[in-house]
C-alpha atoms as a PDB file:
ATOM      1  CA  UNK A   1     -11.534 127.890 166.526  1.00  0.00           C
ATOM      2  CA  UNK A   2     -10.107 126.281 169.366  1.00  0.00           C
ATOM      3  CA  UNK A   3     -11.942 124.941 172.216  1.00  0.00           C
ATOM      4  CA  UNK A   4      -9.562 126.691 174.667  1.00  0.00           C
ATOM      5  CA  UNK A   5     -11.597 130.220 172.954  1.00  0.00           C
ATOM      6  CA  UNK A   6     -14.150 128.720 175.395  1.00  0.00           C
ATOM      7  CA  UNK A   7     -12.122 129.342 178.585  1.00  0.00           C
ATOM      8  CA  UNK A   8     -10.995 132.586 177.949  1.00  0.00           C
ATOM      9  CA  UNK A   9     -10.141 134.675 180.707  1.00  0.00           C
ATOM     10  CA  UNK A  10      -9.544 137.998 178.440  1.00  0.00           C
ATOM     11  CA  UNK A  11      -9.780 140.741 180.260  1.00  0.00           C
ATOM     12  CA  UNK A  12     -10.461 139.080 183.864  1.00  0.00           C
ATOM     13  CA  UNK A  13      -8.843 140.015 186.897  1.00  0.00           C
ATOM     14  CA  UNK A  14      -7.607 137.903 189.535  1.00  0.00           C
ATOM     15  CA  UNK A  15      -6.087 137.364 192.688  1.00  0.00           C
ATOM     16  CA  UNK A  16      -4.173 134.491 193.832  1.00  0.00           C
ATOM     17  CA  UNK A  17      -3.362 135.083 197.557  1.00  0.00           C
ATOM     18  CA  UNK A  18      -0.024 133.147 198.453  1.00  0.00           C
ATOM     19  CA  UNK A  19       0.939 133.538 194.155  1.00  0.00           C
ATOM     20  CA  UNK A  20       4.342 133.940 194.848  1.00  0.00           C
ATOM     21  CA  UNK A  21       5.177 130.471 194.305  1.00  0.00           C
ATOM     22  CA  UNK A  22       3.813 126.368 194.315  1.00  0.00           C
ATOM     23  CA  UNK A  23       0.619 125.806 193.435  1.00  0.00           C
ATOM     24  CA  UNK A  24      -0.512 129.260 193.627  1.00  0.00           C
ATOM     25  CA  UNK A  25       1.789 130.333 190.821  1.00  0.00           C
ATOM     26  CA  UNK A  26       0.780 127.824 188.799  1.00  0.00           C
ATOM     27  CA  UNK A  27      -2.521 128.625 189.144  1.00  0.00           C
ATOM     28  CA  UNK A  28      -1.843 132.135 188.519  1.00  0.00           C
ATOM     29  CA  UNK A  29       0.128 131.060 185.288  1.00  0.00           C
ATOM     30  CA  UNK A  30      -2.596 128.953 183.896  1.00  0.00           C
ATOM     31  CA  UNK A  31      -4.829 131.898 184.002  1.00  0.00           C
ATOM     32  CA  UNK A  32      -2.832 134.542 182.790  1.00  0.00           C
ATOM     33  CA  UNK A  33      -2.058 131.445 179.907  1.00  0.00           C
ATOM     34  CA  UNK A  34      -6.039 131.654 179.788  1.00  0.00           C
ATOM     35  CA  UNK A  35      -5.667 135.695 179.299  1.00  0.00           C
ATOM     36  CA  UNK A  36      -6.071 137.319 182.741  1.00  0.00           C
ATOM     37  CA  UNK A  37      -4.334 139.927 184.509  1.00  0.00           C
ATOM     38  CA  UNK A  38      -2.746 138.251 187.534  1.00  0.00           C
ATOM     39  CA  UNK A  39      -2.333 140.282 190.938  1.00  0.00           C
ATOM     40  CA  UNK A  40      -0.752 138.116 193.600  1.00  0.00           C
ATOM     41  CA  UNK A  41       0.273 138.389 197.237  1.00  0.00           C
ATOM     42  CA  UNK A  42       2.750 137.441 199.423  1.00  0.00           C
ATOM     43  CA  UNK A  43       4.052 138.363 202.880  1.00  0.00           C
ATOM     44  CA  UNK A  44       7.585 139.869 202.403  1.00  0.00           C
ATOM     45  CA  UNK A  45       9.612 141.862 199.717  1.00  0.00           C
ATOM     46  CA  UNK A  46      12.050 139.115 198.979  1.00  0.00           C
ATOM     47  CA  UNK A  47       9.465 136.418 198.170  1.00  0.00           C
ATOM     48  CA  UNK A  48       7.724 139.973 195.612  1.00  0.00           C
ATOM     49  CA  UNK A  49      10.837 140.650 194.261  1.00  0.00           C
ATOM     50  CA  UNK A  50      11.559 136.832 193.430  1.00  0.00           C
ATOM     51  CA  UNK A  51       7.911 135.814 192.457  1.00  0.00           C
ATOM     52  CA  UNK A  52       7.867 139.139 190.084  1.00  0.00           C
ATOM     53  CA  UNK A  53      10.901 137.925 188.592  1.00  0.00           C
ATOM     54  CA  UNK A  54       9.518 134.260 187.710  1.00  0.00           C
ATOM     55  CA  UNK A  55       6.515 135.728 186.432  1.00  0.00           C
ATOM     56  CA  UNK A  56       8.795 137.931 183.849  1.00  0.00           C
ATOM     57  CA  UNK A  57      10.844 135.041 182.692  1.00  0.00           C
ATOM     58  CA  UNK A  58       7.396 133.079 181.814  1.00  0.00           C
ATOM     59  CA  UNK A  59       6.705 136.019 180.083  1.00  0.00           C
ATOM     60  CA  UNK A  60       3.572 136.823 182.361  1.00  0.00           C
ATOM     61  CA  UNK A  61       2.929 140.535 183.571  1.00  0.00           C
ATOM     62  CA  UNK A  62       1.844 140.262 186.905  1.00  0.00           C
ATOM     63  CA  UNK A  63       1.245 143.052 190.046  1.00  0.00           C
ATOM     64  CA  UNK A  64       2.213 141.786 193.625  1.00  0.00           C
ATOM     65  CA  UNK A  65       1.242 142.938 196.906  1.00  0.00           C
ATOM     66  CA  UNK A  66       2.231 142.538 200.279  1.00  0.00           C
ATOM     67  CA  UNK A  67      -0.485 141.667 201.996  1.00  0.00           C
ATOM     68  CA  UNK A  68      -0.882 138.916 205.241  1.00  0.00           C
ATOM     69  CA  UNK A  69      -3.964 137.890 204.649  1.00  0.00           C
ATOM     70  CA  UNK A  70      -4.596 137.453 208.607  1.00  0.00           C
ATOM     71  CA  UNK A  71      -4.782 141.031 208.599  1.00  0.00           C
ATOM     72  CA  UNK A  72      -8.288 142.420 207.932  1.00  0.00           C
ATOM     73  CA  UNK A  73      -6.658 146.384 207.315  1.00  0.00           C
ATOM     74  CA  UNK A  74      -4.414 145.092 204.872  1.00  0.00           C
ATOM     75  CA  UNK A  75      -6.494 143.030 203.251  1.00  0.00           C
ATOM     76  CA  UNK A  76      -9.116 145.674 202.529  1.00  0.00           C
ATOM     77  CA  UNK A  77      -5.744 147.983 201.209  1.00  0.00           C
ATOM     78  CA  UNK A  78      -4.603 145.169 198.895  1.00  0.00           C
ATOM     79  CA  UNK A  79      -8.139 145.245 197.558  1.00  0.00           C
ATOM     80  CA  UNK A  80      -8.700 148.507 196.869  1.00  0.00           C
ATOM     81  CA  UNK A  81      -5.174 148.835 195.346  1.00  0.00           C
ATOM     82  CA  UNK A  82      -6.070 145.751 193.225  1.00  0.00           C
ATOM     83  CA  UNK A  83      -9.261 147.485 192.183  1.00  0.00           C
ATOM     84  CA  UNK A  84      -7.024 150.588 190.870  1.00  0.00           C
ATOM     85  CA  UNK A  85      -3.886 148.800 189.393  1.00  0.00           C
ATOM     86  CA  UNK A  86      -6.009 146.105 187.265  1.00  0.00           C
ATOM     87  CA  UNK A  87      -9.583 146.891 187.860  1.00  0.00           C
ATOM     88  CA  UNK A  88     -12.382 145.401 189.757  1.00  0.00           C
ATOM     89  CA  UNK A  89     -11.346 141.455 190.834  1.00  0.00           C
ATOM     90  CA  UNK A  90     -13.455 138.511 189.036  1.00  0.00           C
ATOM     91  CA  UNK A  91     -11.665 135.502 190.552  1.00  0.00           C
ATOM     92  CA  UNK A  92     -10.372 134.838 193.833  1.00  0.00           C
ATOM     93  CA  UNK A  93      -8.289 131.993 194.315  1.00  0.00           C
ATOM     94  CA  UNK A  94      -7.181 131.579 198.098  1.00  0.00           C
ATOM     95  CA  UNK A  95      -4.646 129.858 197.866  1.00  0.00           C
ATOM     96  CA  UNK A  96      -2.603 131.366 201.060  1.00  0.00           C
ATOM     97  CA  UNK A  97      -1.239 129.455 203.518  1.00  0.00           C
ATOM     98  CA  UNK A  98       0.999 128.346 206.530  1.00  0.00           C
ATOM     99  CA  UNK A  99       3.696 125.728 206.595  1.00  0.00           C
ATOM    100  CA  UNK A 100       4.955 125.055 209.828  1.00  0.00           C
ATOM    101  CA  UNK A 101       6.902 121.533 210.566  1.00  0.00           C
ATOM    102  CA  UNK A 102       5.454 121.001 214.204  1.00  0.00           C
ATOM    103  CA  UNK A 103       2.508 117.995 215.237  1.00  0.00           C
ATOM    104  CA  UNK A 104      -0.901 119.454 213.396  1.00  0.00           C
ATOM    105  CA  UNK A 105      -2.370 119.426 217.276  1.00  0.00           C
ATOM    106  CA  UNK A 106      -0.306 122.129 218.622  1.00  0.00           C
ATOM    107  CA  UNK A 107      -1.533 124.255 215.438  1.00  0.00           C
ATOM    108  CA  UNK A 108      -5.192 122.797 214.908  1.00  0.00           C
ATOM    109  CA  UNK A 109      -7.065 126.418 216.648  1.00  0.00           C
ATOM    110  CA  UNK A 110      -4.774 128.311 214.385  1.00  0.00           C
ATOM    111  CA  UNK A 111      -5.362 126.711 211.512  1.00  0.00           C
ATOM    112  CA  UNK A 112      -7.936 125.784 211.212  1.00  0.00           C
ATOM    113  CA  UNK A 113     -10.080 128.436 212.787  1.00  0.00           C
ATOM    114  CA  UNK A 114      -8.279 131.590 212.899  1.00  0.00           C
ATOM    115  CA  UNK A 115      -6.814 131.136 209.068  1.00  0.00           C
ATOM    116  CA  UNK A 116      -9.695 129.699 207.582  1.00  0.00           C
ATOM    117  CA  UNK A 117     -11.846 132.614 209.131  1.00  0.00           C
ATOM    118  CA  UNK A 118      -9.311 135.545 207.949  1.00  0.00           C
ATOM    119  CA  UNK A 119      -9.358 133.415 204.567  1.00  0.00           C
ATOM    120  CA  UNK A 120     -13.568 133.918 204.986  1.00  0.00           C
ATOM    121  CA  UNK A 121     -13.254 137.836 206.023  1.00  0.00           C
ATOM    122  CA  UNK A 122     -11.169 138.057 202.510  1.00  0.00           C
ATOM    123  CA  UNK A 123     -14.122 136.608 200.539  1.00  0.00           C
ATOM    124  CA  UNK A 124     -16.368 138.708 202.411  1.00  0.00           C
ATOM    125  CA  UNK A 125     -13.969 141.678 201.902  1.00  0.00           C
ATOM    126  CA  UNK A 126     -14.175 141.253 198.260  1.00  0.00           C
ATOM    127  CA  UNK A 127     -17.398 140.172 197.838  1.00  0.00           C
ATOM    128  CA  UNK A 128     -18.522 143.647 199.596  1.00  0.00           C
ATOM    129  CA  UNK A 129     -16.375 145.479 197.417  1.00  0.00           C
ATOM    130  CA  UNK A 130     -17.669 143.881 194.066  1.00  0.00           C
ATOM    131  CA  UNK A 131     -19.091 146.630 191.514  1.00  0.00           C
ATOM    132  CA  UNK A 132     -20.491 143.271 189.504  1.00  0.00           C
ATOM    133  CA  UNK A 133     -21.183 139.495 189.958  1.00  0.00           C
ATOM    134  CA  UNK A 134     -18.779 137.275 191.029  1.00  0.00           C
ATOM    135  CA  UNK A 135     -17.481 135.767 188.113  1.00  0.00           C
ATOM    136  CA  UNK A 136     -15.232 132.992 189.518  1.00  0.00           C
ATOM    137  CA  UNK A 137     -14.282 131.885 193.386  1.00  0.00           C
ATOM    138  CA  UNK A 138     -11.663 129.059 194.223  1.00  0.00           C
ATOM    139  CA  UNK A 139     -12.048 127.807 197.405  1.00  0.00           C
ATOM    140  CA  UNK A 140      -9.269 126.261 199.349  1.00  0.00           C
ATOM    141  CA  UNK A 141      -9.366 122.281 199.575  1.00  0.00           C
ATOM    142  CA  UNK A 142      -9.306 122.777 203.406  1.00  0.00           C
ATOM    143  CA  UNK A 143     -13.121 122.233 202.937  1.00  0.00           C
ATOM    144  CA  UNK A 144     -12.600 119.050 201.805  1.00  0.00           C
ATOM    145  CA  UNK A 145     -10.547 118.070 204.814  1.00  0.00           C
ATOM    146  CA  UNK A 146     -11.773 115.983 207.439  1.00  0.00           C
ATOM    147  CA  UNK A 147     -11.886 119.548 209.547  1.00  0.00           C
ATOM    148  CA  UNK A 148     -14.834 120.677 206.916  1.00  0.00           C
ATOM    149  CA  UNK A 149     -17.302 121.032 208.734  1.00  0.00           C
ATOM    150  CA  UNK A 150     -16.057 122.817 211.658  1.00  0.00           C
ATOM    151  CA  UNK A 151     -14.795 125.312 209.031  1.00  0.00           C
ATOM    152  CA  UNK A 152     -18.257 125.669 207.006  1.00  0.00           C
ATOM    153  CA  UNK A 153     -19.370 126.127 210.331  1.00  0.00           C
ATOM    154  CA  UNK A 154     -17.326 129.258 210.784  1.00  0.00           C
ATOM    155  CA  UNK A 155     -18.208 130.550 207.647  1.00  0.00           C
ATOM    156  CA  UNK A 156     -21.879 130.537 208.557  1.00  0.00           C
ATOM    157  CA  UNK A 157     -21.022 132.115 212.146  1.00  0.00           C
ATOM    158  CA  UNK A 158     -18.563 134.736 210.270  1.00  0.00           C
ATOM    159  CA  UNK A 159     -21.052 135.430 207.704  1.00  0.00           C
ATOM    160  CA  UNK A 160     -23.781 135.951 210.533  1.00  0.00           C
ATOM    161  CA  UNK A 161     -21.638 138.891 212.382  1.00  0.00           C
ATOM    162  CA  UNK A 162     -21.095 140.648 209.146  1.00  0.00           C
END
């Protein structure tokens, strides 16, 4: 028996926001590697299309959805269509993100605040939504940024007005 029988992921669902490439496909691949069923979202159809395509030439069967994840509506759509494609979601990596080439000032608020609290209302969007326990939650490493704080605190005032 291997020791990899350990990690198994048989029969797990989960969702890898921004999956459509980088380190969220990896991700994504390591765990349907690990035996999960992989849903994934991105913001357009040509980034879908491509991503679905990668995922068939590793061999991995994966559902995408377009889904900003800024957008509470859609978010609670991708969800619930998540929940009836594959089932109900165990493990939420969010992994979604921006890259913009500008000076990190002029995009701090945005960032930092208004992403990392739509990235909170997903959690909280799922979390509400769960029929079990929370198997497995990835976190993004903004927390361990210098920033960390002044996100954890908008977690805490998030999770207050829910």
């Amino acid at each position: 028996m291997s020791i990899l029988n350990s990690f198994s992921l048989e029969g797990k669902v989960a969702l890898v926001t921004g999956g459509a490439y980088g380190i969220g496909f990896a991700i994504a691949e390591a765990y349907a590697k690990a035996g999960a069923k992989i849903a994934f979202n991105c913001r357009g159809q040509e980034h879908l299309d491509k991503a679905l395509e990668d995922y068939a030439a590793k061999g991995i069967e994966a559902k995408g959805y377009i889904c900003d994840v800024t957008n509470e509506e859609q978010v609670k759509e991708m969800v619930a269509s998540i929940e009836k494609d594959l089932g109900v979601i165990d493990i939420l990596v969010n992994n979604a993100g921006i890259i913009k080439r500008i000076p990190m000032t002029e995009e701090w608020k945005y960032i930092c605040i208004l992403k990392c609290q739509k990235m909170l209302s997903l959690c909280i969007t799922w979390e509400n939504q769960q029929k079990q326990d929370i198997s497995l939650y990835v976190m993004s490493r903004l927390l361990f940024h210098p920033a960390g704080p002044f996100i954890q605190e908008a977690a805490v005032s998030l999770q207050e007005k829910q």
